[in-house]
PDB file of N, CA and C in Angstrom:
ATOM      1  N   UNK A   1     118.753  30.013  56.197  1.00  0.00           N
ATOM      2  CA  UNK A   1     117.978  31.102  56.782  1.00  0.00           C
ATOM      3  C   UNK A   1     116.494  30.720  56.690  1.00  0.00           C
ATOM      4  N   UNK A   2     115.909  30.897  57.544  1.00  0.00           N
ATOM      5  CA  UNK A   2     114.334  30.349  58.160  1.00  0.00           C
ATOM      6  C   UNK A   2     113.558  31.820  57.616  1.00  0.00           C
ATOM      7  N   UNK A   3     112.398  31.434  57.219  1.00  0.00           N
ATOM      8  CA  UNK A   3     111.055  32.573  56.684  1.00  0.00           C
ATOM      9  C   UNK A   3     111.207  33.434  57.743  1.00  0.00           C
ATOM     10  N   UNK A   4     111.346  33.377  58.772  1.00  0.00           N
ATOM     11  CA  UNK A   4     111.074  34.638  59.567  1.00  0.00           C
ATOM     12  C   UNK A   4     112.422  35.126  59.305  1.00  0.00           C
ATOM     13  N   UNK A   5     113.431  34.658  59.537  1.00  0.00           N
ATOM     14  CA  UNK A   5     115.024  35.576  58.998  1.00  0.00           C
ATOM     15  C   UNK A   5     115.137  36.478  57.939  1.00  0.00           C
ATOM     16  N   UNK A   6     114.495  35.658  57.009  1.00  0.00           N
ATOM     17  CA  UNK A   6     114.391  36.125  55.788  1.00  0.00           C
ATOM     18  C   UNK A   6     113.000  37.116  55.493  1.00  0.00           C
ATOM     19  N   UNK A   7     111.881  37.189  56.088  1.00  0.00           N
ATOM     20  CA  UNK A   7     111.008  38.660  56.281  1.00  0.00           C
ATOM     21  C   UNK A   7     111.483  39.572  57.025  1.00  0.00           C
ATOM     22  N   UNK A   8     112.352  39.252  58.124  1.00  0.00           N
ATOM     23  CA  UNK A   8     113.066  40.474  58.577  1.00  0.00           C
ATOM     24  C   UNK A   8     114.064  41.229  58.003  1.00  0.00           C
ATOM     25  N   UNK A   9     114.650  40.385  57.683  1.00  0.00           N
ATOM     26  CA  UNK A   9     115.980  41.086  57.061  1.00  0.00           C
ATOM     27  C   UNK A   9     115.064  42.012  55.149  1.00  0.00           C
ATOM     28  N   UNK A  10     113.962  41.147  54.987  1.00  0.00           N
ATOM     29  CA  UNK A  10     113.285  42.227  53.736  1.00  0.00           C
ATOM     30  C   UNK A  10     113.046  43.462  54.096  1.00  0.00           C
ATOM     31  N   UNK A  11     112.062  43.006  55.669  1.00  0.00           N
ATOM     32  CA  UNK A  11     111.586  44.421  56.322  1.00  0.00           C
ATOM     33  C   UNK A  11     112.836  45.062  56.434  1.00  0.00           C
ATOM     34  N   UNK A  12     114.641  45.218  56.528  1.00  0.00           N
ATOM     35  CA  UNK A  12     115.016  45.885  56.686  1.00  0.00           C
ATOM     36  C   UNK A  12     115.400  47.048  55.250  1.00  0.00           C
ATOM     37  N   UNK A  13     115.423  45.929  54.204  1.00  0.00           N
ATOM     38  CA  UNK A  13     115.820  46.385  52.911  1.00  0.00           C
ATOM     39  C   UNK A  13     114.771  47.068  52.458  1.00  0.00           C
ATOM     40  N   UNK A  14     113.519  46.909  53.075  1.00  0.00           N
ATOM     41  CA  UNK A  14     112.157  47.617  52.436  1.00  0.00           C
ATOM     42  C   UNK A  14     112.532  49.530  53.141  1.00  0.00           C
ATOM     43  N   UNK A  15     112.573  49.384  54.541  1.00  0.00           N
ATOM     44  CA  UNK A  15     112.882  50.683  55.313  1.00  0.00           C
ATOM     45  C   UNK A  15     114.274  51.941  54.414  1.00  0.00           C
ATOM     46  N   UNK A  16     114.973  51.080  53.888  1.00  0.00           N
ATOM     47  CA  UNK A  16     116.264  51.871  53.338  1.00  0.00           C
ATOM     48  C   UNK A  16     116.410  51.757  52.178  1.00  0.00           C
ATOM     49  N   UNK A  17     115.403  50.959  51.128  1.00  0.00           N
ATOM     50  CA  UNK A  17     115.215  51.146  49.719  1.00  0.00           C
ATOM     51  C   UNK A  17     114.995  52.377  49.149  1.00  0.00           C
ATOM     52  N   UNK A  18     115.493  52.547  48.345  1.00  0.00           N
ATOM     53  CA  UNK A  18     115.026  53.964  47.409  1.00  0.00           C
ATOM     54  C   UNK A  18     113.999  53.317  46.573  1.00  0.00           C
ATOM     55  N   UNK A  19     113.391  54.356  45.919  1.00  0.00           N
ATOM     56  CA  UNK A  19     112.105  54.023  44.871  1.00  0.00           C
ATOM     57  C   UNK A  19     112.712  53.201  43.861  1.00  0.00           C
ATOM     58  N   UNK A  20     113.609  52.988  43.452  1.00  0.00           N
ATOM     59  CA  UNK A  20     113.824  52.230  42.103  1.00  0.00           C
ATOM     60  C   UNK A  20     113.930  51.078  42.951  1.00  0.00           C
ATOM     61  N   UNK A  21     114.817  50.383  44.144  1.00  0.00           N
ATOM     62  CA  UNK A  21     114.851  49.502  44.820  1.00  0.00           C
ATOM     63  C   UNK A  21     113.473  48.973  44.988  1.00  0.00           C
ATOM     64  N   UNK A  22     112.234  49.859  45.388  1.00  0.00           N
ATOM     65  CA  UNK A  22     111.147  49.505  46.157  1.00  0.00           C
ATOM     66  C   UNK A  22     110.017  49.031  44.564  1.00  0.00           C
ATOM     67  N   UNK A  23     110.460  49.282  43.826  1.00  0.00           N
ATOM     68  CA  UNK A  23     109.827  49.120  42.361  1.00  0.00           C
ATOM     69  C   UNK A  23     109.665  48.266  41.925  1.00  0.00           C
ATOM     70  N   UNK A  24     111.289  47.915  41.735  1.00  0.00           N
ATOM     71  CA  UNK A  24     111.559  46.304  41.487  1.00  0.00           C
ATOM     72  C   UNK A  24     111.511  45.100  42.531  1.00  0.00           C
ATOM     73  N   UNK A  25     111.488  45.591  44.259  1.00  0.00           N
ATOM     74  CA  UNK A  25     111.150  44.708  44.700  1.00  0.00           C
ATOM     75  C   UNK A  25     109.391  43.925  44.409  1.00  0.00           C
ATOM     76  N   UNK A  26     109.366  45.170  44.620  1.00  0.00           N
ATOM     77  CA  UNK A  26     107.169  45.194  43.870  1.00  0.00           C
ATOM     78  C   UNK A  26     106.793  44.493  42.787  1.00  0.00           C
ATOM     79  N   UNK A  27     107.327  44.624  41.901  1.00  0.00           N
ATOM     80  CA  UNK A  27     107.275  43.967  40.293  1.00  0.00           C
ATOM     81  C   UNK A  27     107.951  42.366  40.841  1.00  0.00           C
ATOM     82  N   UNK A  28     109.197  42.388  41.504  1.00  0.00           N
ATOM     83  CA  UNK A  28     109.421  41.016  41.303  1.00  0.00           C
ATOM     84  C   UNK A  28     108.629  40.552  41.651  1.00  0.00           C
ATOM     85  N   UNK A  29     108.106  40.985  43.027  1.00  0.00           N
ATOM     86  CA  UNK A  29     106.905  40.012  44.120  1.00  0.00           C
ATOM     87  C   UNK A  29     105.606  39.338  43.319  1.00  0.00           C
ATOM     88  N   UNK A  30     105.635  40.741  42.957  1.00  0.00           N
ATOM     89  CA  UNK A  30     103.933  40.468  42.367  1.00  0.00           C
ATOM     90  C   UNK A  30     103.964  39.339  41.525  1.00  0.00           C
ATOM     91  N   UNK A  31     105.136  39.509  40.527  1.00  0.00           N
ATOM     92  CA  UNK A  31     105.282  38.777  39.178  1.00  0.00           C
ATOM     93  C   UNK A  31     105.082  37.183  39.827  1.00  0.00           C
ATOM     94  N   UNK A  32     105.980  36.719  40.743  1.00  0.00           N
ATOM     95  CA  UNK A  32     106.425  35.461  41.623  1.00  0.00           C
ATOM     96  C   UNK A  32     104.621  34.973  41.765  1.00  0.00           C
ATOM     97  N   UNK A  33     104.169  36.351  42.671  1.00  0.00           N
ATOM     98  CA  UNK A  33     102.388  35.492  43.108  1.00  0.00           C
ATOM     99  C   UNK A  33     101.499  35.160  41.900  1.00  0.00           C
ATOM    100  N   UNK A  34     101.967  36.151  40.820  1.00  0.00           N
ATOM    101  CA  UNK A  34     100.939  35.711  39.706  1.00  0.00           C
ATOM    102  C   UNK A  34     100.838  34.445  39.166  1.00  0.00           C
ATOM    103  N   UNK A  35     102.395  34.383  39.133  1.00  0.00           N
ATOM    104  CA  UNK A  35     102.833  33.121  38.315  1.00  0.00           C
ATOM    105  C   UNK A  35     102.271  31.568  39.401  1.00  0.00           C
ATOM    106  N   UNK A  36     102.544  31.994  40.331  1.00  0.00           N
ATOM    107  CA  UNK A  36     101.976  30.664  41.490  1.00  0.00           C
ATOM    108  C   UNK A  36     100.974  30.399  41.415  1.00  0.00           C
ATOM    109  N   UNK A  37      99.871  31.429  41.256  1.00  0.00           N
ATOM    110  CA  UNK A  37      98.580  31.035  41.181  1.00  0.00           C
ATOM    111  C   UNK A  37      98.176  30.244  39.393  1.00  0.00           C
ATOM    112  N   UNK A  38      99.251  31.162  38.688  1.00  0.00           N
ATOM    113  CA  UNK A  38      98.691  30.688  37.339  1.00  0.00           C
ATOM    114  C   UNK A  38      98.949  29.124  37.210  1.00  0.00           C
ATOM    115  N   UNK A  39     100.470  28.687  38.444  1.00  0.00           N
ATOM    116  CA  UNK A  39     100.837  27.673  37.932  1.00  0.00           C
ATOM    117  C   UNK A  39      99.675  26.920  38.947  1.00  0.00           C
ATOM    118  N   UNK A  40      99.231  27.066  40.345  1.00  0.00           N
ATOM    119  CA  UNK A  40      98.001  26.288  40.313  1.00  0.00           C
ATOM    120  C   UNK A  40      96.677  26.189  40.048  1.00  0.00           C
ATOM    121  N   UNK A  41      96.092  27.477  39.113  1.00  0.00           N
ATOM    122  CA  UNK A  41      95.235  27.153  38.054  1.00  0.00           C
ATOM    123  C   UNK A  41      95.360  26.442  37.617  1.00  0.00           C
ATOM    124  N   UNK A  42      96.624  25.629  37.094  1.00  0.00           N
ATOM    125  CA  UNK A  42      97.069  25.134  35.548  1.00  0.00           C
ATOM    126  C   UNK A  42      97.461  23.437  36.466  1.00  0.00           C
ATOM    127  N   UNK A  43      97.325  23.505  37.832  1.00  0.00           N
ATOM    128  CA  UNK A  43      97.446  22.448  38.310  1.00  0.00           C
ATOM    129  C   UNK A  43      95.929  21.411  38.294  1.00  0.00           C
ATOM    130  N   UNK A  44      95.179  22.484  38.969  1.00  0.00           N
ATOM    131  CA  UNK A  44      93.690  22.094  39.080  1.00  0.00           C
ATOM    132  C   UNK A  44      93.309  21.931  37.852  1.00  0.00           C
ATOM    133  N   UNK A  45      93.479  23.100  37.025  1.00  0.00           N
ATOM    134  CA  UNK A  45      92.644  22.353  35.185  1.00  0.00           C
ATOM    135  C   UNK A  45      93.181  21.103  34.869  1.00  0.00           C
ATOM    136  N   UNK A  46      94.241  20.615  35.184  1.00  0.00           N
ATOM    137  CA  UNK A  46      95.285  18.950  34.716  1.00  0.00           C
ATOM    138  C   UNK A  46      94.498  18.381  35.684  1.00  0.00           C
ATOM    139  N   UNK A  47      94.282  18.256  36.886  1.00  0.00           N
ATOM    140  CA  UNK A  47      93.217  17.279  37.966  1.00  0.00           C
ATOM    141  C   UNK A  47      92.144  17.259  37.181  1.00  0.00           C
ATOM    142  N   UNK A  48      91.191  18.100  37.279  1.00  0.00           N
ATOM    143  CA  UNK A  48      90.043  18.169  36.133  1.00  0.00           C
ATOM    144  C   UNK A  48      89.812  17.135  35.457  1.00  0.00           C
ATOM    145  N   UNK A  49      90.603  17.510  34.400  1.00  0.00           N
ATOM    146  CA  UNK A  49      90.852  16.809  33.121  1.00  0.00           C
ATOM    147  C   UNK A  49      91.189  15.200  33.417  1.00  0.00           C
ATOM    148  N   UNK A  50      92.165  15.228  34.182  1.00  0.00           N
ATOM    149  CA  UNK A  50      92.191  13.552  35.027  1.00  0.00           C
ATOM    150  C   UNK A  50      91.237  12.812  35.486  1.00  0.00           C
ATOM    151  N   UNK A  51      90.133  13.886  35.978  1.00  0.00           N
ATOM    152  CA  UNK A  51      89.167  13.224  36.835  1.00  0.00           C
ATOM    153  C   UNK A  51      88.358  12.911  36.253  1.00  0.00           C
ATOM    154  N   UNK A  52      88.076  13.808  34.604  1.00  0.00           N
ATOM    155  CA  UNK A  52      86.796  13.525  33.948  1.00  0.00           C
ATOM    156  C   UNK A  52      86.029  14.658  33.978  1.00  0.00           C
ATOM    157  N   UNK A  53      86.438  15.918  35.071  1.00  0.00           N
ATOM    158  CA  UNK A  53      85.962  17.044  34.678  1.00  0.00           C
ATOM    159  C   UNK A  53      85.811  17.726  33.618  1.00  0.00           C
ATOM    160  N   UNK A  54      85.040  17.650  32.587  1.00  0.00           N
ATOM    161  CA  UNK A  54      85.247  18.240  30.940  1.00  0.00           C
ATOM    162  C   UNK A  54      84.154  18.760  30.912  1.00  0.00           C
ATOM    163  N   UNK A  55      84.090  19.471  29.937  1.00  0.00           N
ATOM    164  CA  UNK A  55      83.011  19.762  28.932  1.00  0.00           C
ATOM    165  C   UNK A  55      83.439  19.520  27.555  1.00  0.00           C
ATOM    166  N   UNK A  56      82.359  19.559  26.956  1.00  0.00           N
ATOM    167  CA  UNK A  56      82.010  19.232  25.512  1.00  0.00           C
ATOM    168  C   UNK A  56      82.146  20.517  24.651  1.00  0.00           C
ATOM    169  N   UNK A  57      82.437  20.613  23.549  1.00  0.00           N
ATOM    170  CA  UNK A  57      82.433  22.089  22.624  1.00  0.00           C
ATOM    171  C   UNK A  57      81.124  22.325  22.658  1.00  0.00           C
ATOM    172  N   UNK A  58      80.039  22.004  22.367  1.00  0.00           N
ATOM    173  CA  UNK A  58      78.581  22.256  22.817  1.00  0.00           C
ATOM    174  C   UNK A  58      78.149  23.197  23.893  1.00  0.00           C
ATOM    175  N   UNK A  59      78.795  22.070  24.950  1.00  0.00           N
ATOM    176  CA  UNK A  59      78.543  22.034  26.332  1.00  0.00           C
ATOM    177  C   UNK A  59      78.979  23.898  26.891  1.00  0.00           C
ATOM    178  N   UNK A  60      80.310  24.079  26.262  1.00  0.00           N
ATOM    179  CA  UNK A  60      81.019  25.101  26.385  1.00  0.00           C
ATOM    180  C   UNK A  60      80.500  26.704  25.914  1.00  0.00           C
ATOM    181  N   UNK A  61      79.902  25.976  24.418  1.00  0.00           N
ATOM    182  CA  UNK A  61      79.777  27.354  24.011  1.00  0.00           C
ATOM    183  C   UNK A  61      78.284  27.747  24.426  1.00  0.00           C
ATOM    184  N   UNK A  62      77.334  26.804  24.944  1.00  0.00           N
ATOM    185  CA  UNK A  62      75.923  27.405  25.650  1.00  0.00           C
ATOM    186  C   UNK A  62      76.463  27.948  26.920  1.00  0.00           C
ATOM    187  N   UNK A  63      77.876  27.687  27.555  1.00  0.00           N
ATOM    188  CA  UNK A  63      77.776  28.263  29.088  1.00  0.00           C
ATOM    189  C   UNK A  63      78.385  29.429  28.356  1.00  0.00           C
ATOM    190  N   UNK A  64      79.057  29.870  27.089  1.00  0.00           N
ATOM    191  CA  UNK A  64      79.696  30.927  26.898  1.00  0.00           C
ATOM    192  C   UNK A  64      78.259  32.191  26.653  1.00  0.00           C
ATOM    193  N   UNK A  65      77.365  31.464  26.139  1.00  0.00           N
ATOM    194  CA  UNK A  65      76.134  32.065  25.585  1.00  0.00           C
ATOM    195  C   UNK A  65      75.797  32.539  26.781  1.00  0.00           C
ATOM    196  N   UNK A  66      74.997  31.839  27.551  1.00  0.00           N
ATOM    197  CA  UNK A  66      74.441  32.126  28.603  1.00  0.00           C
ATOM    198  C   UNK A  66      75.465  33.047  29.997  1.00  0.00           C
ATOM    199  N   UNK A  67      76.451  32.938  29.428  1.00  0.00           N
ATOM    200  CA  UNK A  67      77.240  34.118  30.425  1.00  0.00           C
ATOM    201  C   UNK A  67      77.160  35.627  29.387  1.00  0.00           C
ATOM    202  N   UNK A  68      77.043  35.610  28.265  1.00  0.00           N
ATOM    203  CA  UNK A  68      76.925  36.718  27.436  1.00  0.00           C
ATOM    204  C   UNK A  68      75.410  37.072  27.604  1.00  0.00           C
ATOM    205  N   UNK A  69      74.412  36.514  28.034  1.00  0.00           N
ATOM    206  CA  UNK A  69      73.100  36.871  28.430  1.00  0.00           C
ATOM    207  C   UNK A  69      73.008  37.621  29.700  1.00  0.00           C
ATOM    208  N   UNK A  70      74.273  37.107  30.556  1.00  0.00           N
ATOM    209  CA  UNK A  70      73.816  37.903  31.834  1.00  0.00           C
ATOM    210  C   UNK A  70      74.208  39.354  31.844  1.00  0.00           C
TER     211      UNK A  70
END
């Protein structure tokens, strides 16, 4: 089944869901996007780190300072 098969046939289960149905579809979804993004946060900080993107404990805690100034 192809992405569009499969958004239609949601859109149909979304129309005839009851609230507990429409709850947990909500919670699963959301949960799924959070986690995607967390997992490519967690992709880009590993590139970073590969590339040489770092900071220093120094380095870190004056940008922590200077964000507590603003």
């Amino acid at each position: 089944m192809g992405a569009l098969e499969i958004r239609e046939e949601l859109h149909k289960y979304i129309e005839i869901g009851d609230k507990q149905f429409l709850n947990t579809l909500y919670k699963t979804a959301k949960s799924y996007i959070e986690q995607k993004n967390l997992d490519r946060m967690i992709a880009e900080g590993e590139a970073d780190i590969k590339a040489g993107r770092t900071y220093g404990l120094k380095e870190a805690k004056k940008m922590v300072d200077d964000w507590e100034k603003e």
